[in-house]
C-alpha atoms as a PDB file:
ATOM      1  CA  UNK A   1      -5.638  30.291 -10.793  1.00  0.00           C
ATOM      2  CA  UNK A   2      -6.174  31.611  -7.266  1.00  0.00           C
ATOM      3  CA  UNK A   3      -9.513  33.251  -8.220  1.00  0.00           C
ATOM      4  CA  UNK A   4     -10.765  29.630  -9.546  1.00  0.00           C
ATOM      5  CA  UNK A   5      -9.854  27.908  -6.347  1.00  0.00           C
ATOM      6  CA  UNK A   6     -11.376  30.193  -4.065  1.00  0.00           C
ATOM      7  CA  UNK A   7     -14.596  29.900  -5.945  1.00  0.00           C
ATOM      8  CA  UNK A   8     -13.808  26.502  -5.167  1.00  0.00           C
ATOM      9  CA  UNK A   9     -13.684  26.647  -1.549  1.00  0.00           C
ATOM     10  CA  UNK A  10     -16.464  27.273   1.147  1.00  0.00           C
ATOM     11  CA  UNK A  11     -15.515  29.924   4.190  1.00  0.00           C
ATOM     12  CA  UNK A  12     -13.792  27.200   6.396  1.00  0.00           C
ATOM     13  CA  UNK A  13     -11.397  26.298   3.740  1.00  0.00           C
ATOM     14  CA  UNK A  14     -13.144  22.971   2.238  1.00  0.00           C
ATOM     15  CA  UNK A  15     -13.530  22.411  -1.049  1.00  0.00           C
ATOM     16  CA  UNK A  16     -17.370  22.593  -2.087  1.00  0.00           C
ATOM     17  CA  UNK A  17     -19.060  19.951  -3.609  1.00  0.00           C
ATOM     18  CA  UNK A  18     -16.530  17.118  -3.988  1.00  0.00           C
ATOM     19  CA  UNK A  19     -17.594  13.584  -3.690  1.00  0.00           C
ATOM     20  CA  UNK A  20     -14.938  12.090  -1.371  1.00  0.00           C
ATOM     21  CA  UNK A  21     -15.820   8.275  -2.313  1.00  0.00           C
ATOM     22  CA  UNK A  22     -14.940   8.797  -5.845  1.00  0.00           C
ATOM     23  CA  UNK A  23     -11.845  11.460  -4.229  1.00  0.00           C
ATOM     24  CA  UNK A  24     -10.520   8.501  -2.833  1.00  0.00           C
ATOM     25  CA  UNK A  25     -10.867   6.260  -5.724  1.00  0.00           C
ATOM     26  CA  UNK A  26      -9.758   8.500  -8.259  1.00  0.00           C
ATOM     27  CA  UNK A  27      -6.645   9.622  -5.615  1.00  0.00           C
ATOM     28  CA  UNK A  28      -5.889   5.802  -5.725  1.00  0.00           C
ATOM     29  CA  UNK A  29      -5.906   5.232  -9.346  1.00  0.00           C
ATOM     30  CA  UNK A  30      -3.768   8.415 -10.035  1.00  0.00           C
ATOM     31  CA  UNK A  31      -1.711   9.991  -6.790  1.00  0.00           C
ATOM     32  CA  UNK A  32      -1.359   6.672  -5.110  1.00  0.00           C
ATOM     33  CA  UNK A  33       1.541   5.454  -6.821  1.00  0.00           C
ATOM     34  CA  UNK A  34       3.482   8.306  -5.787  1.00  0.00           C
ATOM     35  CA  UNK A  35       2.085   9.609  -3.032  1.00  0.00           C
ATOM     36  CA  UNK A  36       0.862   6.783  -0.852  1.00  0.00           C
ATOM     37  CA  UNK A  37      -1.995   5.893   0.328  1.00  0.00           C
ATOM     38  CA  UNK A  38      -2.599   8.131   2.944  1.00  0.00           C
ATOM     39  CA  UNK A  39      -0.236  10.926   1.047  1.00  0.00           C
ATOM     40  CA  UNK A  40       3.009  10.692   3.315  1.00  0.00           C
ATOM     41  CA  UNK A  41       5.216   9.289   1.196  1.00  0.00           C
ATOM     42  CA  UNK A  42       6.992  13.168   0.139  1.00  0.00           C
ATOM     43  CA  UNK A  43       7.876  15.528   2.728  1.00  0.00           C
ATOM     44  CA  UNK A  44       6.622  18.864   0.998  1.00  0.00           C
ATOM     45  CA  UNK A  45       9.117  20.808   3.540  1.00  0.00           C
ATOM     46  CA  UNK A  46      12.505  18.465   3.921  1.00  0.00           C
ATOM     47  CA  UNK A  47      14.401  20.988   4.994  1.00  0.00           C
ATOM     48  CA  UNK A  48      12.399  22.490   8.052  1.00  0.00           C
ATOM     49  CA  UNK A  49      11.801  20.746  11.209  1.00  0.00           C
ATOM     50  CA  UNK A  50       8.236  19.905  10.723  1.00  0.00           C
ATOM     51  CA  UNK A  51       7.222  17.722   7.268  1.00  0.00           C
ATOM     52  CA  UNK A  52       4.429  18.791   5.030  1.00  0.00           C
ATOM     53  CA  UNK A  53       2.374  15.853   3.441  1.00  0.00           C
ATOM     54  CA  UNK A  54       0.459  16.223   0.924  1.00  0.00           C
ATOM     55  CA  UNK A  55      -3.234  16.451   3.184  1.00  0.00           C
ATOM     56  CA  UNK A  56      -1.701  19.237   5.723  1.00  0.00           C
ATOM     57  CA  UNK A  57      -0.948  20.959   2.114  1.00  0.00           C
ATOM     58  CA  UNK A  58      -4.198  20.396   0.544  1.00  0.00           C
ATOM     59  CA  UNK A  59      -5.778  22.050   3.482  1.00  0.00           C
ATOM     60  CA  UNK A  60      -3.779  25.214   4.037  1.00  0.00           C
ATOM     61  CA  UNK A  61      -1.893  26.004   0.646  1.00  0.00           C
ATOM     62  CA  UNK A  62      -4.949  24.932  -2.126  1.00  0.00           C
ATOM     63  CA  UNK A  63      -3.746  27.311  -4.538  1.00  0.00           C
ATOM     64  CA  UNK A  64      -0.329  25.490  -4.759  1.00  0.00           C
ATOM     65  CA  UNK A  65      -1.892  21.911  -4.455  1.00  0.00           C
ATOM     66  CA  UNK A  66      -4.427  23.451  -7.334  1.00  0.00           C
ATOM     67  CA  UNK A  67      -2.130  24.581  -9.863  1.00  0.00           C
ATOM     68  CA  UNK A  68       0.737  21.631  -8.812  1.00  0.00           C
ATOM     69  CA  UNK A  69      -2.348  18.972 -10.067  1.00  0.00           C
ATOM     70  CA  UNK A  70      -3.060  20.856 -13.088  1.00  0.00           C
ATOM     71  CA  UNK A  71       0.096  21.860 -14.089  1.00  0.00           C
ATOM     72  CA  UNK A  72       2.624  19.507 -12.623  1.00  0.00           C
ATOM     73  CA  UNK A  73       5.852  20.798 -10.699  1.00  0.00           C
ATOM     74  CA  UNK A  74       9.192  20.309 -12.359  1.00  0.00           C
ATOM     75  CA  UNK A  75      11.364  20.976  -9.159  1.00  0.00           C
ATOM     76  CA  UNK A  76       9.780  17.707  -8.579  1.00  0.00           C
ATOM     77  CA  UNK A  77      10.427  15.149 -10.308  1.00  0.00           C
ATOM     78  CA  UNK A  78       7.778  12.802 -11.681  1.00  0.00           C
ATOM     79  CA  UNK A  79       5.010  14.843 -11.102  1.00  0.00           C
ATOM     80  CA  UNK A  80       3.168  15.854 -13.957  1.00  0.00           C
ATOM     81  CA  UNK A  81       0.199  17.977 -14.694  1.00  0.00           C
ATOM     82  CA  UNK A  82      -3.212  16.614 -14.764  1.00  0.00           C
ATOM     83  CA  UNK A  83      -5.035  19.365 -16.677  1.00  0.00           C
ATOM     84  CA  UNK A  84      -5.775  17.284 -19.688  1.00  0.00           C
ATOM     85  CA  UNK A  85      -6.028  14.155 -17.982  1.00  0.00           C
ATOM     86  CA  UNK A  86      -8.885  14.503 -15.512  1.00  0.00           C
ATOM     87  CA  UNK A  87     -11.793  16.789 -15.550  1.00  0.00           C
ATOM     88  CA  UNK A  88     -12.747  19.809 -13.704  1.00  0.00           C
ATOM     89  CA  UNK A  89     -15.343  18.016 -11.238  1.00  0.00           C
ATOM     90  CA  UNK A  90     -12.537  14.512 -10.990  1.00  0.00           C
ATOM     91  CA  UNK A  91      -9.993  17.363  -9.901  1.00  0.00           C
ATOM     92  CA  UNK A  92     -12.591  18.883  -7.210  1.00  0.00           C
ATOM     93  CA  UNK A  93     -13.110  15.618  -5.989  1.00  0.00           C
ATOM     94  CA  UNK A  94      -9.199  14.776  -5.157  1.00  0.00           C
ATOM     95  CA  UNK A  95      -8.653  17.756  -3.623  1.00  0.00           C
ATOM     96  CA  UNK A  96     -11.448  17.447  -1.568  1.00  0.00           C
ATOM     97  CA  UNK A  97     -10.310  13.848  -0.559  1.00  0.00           C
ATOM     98  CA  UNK A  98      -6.783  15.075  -0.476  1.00  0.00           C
ATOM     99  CA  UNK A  99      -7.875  17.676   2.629  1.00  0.00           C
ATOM    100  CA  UNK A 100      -8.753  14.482   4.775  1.00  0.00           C
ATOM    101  CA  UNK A 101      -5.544  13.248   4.493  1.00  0.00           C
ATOM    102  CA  UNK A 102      -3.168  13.206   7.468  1.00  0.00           C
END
């Protein structure tokens, strides 16, 4: 999983290639609902003194964000995987709208 995403990602950390317009659409018909809008709404870290949203987590842990899309997390509740719901290139595209998140 970790090899894929770094393919995926350019020196600086971005990922490569994603069209952000349809990033943003695509995050608003599928991660808005329960992640908000600008991806605040769940506090990735609850119990340290600084929260993680979703964008700070997009840009500095993509493996995790990666595999939690495709794969879903069951220590959290709700979220469920994506692998067979949304292609390869819709998946580039969220994560690469997901990194401009606050």
């Amino acid at each position: 999983m970790a090899y894929l995403v770094y393919k995926l990602l350019d020196p600086s950390g971005k990922i490569k290639g994603a069209n952000l317009k349809r990033g943003e659409k695509l995050f608003y018909q599928n991660c808005r609902g329960c992640h908000n809008i600008d991806g605040r709404r769940i506090n990735f870290t609850p119990l340290e003194a600084k929260p993680t949203y979703l964008g700070q987590r997009a840009r500095e842990d993509m493996p995790t964000f990666w595999y939690q899309m495709n794969f879903g997390d069951e220590s959290r509740e709700g979220m469920e995987p994506f692998y067979d719901e949304l292609t390869l290139d819709e998946m580039t595209d969220i994560a690469g709208y997901a990194q401009t998140l606050p």
